[in-house]
Protein backbone atom coordinates (compact mmCIF):
# COMPACT_ATOMS: atom_id res chain seq x y z
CA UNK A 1 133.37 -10.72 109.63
CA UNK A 2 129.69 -9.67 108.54
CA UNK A 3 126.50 -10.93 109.47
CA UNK A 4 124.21 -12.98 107.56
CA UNK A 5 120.49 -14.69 107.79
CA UNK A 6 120.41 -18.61 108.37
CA UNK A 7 117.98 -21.21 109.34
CA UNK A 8 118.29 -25.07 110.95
CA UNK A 9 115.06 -26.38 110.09
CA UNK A 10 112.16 -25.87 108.03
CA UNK A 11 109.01 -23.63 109.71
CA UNK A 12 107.83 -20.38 110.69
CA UNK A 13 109.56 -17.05 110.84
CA UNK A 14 111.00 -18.01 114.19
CA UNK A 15 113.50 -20.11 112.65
CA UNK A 16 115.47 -17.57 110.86
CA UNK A 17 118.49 -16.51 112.94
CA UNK A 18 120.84 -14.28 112.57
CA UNK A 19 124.67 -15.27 112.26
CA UNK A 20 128.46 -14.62 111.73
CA UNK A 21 130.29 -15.43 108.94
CA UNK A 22 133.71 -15.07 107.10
CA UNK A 23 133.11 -13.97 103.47
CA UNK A 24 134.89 -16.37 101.15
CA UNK A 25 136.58 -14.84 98.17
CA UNK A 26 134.88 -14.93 94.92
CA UNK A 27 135.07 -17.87 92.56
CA UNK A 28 136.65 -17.05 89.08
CA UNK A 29 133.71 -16.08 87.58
CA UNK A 30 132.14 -14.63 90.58
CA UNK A 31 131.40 -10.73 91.97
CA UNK A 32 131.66 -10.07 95.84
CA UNK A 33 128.97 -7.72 96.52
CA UNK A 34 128.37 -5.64 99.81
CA UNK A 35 124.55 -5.43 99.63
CA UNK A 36 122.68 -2.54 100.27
CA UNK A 37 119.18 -3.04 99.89
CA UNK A 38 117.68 -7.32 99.94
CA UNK A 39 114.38 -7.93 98.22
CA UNK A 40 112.28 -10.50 99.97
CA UNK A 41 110.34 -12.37 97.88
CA UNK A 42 107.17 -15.28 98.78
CA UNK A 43 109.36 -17.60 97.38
CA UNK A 44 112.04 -17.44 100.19
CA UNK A 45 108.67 -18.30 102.17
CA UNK A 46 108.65 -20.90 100.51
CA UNK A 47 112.17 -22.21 100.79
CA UNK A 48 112.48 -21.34 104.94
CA UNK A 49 108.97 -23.48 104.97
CA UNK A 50 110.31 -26.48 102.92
CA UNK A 51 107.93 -26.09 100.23
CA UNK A 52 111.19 -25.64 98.15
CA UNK A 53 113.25 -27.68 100.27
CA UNK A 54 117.30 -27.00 99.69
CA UNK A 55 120.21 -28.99 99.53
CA UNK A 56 121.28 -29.21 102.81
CA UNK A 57 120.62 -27.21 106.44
CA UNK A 58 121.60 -25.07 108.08
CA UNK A 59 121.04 -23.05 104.60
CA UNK A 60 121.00 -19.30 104.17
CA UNK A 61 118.34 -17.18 102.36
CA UNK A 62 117.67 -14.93 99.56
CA UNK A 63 117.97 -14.77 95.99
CA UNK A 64 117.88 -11.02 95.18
CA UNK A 65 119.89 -7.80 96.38
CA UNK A 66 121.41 -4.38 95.15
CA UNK A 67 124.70 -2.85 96.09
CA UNK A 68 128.29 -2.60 95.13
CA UNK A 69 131.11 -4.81 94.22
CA UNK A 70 133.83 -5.23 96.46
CA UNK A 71 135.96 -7.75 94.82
CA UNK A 72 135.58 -9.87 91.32
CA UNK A 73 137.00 -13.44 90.28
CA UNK A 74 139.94 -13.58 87.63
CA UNK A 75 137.84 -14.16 85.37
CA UNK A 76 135.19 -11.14 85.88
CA UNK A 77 136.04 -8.45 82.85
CA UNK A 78 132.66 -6.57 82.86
CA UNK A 79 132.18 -5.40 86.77
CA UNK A 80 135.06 -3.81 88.91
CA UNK A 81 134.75 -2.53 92.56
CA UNK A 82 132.81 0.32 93.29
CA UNK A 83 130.10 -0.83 90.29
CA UNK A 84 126.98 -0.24 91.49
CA UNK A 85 124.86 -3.48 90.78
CA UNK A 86 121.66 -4.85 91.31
CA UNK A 87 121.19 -9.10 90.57
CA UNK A 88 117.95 -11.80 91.35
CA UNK A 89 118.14 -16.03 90.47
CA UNK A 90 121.50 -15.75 92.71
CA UNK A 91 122.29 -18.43 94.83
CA UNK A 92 120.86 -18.63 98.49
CA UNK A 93 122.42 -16.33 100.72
CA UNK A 94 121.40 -12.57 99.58
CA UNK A 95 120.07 -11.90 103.33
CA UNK A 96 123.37 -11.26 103.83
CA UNK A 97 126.15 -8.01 104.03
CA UNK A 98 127.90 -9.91 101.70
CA UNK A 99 127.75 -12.30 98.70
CA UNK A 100 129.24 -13.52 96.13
CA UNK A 101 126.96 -13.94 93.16
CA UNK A 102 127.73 -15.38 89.55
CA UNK A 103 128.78 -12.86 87.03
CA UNK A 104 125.69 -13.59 84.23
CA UNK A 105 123.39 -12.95 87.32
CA UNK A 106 124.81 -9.20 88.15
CA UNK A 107 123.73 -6.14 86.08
CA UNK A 108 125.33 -2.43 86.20
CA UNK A 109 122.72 -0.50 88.29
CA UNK A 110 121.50 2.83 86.54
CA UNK A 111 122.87 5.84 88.66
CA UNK A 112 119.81 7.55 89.14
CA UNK A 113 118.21 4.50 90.21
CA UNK A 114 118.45 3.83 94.14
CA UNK A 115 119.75 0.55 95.93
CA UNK A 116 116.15 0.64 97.64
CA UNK A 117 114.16 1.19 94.21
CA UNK A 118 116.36 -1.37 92.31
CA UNK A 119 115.41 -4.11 95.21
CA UNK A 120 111.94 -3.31 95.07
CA UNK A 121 111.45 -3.96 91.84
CA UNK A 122 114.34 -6.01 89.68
CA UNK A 123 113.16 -9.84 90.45
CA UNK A 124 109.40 -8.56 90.59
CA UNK A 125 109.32 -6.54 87.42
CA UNK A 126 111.58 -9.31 85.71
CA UNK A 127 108.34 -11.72 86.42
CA UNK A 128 105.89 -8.96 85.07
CA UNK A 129 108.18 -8.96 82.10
CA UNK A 130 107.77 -12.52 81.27
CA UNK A 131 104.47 -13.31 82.03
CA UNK A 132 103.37 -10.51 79.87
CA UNK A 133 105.38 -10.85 77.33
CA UNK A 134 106.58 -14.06 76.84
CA UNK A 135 104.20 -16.48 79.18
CA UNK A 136 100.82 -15.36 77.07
CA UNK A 137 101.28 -11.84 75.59
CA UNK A 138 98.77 -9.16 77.16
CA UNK A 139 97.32 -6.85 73.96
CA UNK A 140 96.00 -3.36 74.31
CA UNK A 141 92.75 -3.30 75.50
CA UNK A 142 92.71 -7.00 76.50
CA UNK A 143 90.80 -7.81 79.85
CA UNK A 144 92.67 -10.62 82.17
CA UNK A 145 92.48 -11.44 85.86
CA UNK A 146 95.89 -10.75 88.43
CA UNK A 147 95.71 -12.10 91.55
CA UNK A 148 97.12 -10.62 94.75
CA UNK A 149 97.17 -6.84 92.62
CA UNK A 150 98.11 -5.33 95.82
CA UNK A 151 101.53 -7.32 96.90
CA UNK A 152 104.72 -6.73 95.33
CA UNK A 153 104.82 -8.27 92.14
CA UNK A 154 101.20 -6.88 91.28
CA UNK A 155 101.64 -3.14 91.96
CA UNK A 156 104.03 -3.30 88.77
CA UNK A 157 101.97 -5.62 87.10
CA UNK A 158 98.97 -2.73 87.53
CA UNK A 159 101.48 -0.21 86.42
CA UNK A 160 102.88 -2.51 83.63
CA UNK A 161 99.40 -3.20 81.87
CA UNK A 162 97.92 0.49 82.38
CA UNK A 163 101.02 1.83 80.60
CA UNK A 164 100.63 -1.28 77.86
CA UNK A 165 96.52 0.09 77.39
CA UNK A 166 95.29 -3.49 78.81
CA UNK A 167 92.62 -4.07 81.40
CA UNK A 168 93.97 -6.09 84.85
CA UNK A 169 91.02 -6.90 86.80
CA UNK A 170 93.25 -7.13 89.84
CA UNK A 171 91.76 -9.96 92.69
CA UNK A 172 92.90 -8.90 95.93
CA UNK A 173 91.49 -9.52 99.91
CA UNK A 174 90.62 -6.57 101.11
CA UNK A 175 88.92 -2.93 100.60
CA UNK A 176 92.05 -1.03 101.42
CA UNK A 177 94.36 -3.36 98.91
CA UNK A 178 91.67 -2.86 96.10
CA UNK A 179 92.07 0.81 96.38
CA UNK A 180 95.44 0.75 96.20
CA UNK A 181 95.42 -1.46 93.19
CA UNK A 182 93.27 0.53 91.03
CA UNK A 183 95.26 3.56 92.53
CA UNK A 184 98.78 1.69 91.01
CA UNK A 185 96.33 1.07 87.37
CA UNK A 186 93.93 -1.62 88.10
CA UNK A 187 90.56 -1.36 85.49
CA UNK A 188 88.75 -2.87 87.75
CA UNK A 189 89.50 -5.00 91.39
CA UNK A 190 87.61 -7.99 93.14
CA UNK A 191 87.96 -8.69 96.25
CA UNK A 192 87.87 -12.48 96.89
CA UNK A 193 86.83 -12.33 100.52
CA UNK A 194 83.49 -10.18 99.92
CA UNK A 195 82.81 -10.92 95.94
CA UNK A 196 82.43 -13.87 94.23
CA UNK A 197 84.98 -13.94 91.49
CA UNK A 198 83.39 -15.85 88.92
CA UNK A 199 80.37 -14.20 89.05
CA UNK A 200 82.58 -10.75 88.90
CA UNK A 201 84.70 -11.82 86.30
CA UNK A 202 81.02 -12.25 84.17
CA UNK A 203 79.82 -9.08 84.86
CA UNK A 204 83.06 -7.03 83.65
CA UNK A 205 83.40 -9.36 80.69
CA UNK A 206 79.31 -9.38 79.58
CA UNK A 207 79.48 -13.27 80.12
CA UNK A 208 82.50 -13.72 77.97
CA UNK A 209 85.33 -14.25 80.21
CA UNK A 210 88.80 -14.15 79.95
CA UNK A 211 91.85 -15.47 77.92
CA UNK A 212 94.55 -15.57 80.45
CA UNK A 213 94.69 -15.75 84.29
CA UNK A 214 97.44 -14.95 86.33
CA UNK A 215 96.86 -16.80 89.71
CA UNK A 216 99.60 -16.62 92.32
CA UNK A 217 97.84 -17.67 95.38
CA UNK A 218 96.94 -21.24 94.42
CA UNK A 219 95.22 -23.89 95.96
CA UNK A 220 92.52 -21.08 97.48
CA UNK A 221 91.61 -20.04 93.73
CA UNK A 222 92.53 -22.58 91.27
CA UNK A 223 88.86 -23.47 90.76
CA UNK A 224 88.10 -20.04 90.47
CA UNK A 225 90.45 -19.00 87.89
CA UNK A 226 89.65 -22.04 86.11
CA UNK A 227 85.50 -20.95 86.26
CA UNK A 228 86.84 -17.49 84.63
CA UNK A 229 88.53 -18.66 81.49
CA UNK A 230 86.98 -18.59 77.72
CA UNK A 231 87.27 -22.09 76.50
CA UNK A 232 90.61 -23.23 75.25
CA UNK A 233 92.11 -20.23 77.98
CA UNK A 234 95.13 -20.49 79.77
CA UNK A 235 95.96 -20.59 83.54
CA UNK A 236 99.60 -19.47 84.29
CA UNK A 237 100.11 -20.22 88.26
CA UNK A 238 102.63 -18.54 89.27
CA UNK A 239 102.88 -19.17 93.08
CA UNK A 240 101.70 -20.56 96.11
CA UNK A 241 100.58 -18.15 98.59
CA UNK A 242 97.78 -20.51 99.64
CA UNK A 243 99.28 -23.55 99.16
CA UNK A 244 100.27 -25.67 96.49
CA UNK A 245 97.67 -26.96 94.20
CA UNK A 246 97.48 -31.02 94.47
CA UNK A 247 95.80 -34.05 93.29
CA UNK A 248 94.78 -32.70 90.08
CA UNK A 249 92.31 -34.60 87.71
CA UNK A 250 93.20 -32.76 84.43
CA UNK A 251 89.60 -33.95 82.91
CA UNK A 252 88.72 -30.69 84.52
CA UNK A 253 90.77 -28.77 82.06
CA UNK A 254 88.66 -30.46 79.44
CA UNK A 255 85.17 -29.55 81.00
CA UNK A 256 85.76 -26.09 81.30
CA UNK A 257 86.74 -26.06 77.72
CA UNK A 258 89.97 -27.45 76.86
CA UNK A 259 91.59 -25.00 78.80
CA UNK A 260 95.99 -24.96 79.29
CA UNK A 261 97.59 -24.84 82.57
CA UNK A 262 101.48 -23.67 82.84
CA UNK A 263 103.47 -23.14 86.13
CA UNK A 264 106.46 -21.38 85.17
CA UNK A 265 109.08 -19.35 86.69
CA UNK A 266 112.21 -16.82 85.93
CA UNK A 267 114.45 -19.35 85.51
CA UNK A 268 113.00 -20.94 82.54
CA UNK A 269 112.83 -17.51 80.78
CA UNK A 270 115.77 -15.75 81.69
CA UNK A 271 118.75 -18.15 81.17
CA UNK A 272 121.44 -16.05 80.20
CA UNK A 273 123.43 -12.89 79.63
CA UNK A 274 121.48 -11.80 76.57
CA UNK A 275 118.22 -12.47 77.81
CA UNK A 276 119.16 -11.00 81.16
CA UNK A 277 120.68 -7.41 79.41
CA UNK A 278 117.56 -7.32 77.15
CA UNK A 279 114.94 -7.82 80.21
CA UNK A 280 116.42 -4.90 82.57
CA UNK A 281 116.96 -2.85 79.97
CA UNK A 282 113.29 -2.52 79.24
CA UNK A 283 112.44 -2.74 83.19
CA UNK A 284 114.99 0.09 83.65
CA UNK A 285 113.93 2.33 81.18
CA UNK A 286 110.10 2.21 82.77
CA UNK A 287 111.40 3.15 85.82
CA UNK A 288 113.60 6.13 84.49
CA UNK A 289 110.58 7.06 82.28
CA UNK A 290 108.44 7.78 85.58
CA UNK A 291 106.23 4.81 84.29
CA UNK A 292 106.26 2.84 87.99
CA UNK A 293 106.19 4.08 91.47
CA UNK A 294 107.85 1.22 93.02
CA UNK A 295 108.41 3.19 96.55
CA UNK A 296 108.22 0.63 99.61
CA UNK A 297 106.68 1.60 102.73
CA UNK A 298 108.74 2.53 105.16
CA UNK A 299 106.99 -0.37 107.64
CA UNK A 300 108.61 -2.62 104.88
CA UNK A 301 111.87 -1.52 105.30
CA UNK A 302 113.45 -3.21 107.73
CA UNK A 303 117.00 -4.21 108.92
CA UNK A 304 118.50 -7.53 107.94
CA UNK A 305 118.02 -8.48 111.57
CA UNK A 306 114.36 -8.27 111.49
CA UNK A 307 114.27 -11.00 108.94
CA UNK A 308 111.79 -12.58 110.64
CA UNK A 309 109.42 -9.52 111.54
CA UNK A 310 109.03 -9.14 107.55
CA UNK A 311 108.21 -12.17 106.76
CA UNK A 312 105.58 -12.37 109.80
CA UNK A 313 104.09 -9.63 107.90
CA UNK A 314 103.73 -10.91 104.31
CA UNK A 315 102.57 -14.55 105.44
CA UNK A 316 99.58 -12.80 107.35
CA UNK A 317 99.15 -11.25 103.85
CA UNK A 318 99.39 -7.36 105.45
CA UNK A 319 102.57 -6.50 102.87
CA UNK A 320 101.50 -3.77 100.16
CA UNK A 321 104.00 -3.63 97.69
CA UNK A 322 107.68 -4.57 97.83
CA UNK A 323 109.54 -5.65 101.26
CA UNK A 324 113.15 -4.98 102.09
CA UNK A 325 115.59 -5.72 104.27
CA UNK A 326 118.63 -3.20 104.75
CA UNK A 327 122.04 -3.31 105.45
């Protein structure tokens, strides 16, 4: 028996609960996995809130987690038990002590990378990987806007465009986040509760603006990240934190100067083994080449059982970083 994370309905932390369950055995082309270390991640926000609604309830949580295999399917030739691992996309159900996860979704863990360090950063610095590379690609020296700099998946985005020679103008909501942003990398910060960003985004940019914005707090700053864009610029929205951004007239993309939107996501860039082997390799070897400090606070680690306590904490936007729960 092991224990796992579950929710009934859609709403607020409080509905998380935490249950028993009998481990199935693997499908044929499955890995059993005894996680270690569980990344939690806004969008399993927005899945417990029914923003992403699933399937069917009562549904488990979680799409990203590091440990070691316990068992494979018959048809698993690449992992064995006692591989240490590390995998994101899975299906629901990584809050867990044990899952069984698709084979093309599992990668061999590097040994001198930690359970904790490979959770903090594998889904996260997978998204910094595509948006800057494949999404719009950031060049040297380039000036673009990052919004929420501070949480988890834009301390390695600081780290990512400091090491690539660019300039992130990280937007963040408060004094202590913007120092920890252009601590992680950050040219410059602007914080959206005190500063207006447009205005901001002028000054840095001598009235020229920016090519690309990278908003992942939404309906709160769509305008905004809109206002900041050179004509014919693009918008990539990657998230929600605000909301989702509705009842769109798209004539507005034309008055601020032709300007493209795109809302993507991991699973339209990563879709299979190759693609998968080629993006950790590259997020790997920044991590063994000292080029991210992707350390969670200790506040943010928490035991699977306090499911609920961590995402209390990154709703009311008072996460820094990564957030993990522990097994």
């Amino acid at each position: 028996m092991a224990i796992r994370i579950e929710f009934e309905r859609y709403g607020g932390p409080d509905v998380l609960n935490v249950v028993n369950y009998f481990p199935s055995n693997p499908k044929k082309n499955e890995i059993q996995i005894e996680n270690h270390a569980i990344g939690v991640n806004f969008i399993d926000i927005y899945v417990r809130s029914g923003l992403y609604p699933v399937d069917c309830l009562p549904s488990s949580l979680g799409i990203e987690a590091a440990g070691i295999v316990v068992k494979t399917g018959s048809n698993v030739i690449n992992f064995k038990p006692g591989d240490r691992v590390v995998y994101a996309q899975s299906t629901l159900g990584a809050y867990s002590e044990i899952h069984n996860v698709s084979e093309n979704l599992v990668v061999l863990l590097p040994d001198c990378i930690s359970f904790i360090e490979a959770a903090s950063c594998f889904l996260k610095g997978l998204t910094v990987y595509y948006l800057f590379n494949q999404t719009y690609k950031i060049k040297r020296n380039e000036m673009f806007l990052f919004y929420a700099a501070a949480g988890g998946v834009g301390i390695i985005a600081c780290q990512w465009a400091k090491y690539l020679g660019a300039k992130l103008i990280g937007i963040v909501s408060s004094e202590y986040k913007a120092s920890l942003a252009k601590e992680r990398g950050a040219w410059e910060v602007i914080n959206y509760k005190t500063e207006n960003i447009v205005n901001r985004v002028n000054e840095l940019t001598n009235g020229e603006k920016v090519n690309v914005v990278y908003d992942s707090v939404g309906q709160e700053t769509w305008l905004n990240s809109l206002s900041s864009l050179k004509r014919k610029g693009l918008m990539v929205s990657f998230g929600n934190s605000s909301g989702p951004i509705v009842n769109v007239n798209l004539d507005i993309l034309n008055k601020n100067g032709s300007l493209y939107v795109t809302r993507p996501s991991i699973n339209s860039y990563i879709t299979n083994r190759e693609e998968l082997n080629k993006a950790s390799k590259i997020l790997f070897n920044m991590i063994l080449n000292g080029i991210f400090d992707i350390k969670a606070r200790k506040s943010q680690i928490l035991p699977l059982k306090d499911a609920q306590k961590i995402h209390t904490i990154i709703e009311l936007r008072k996460n820094y970083g990564s957030s993990l729960l522990i097994t």
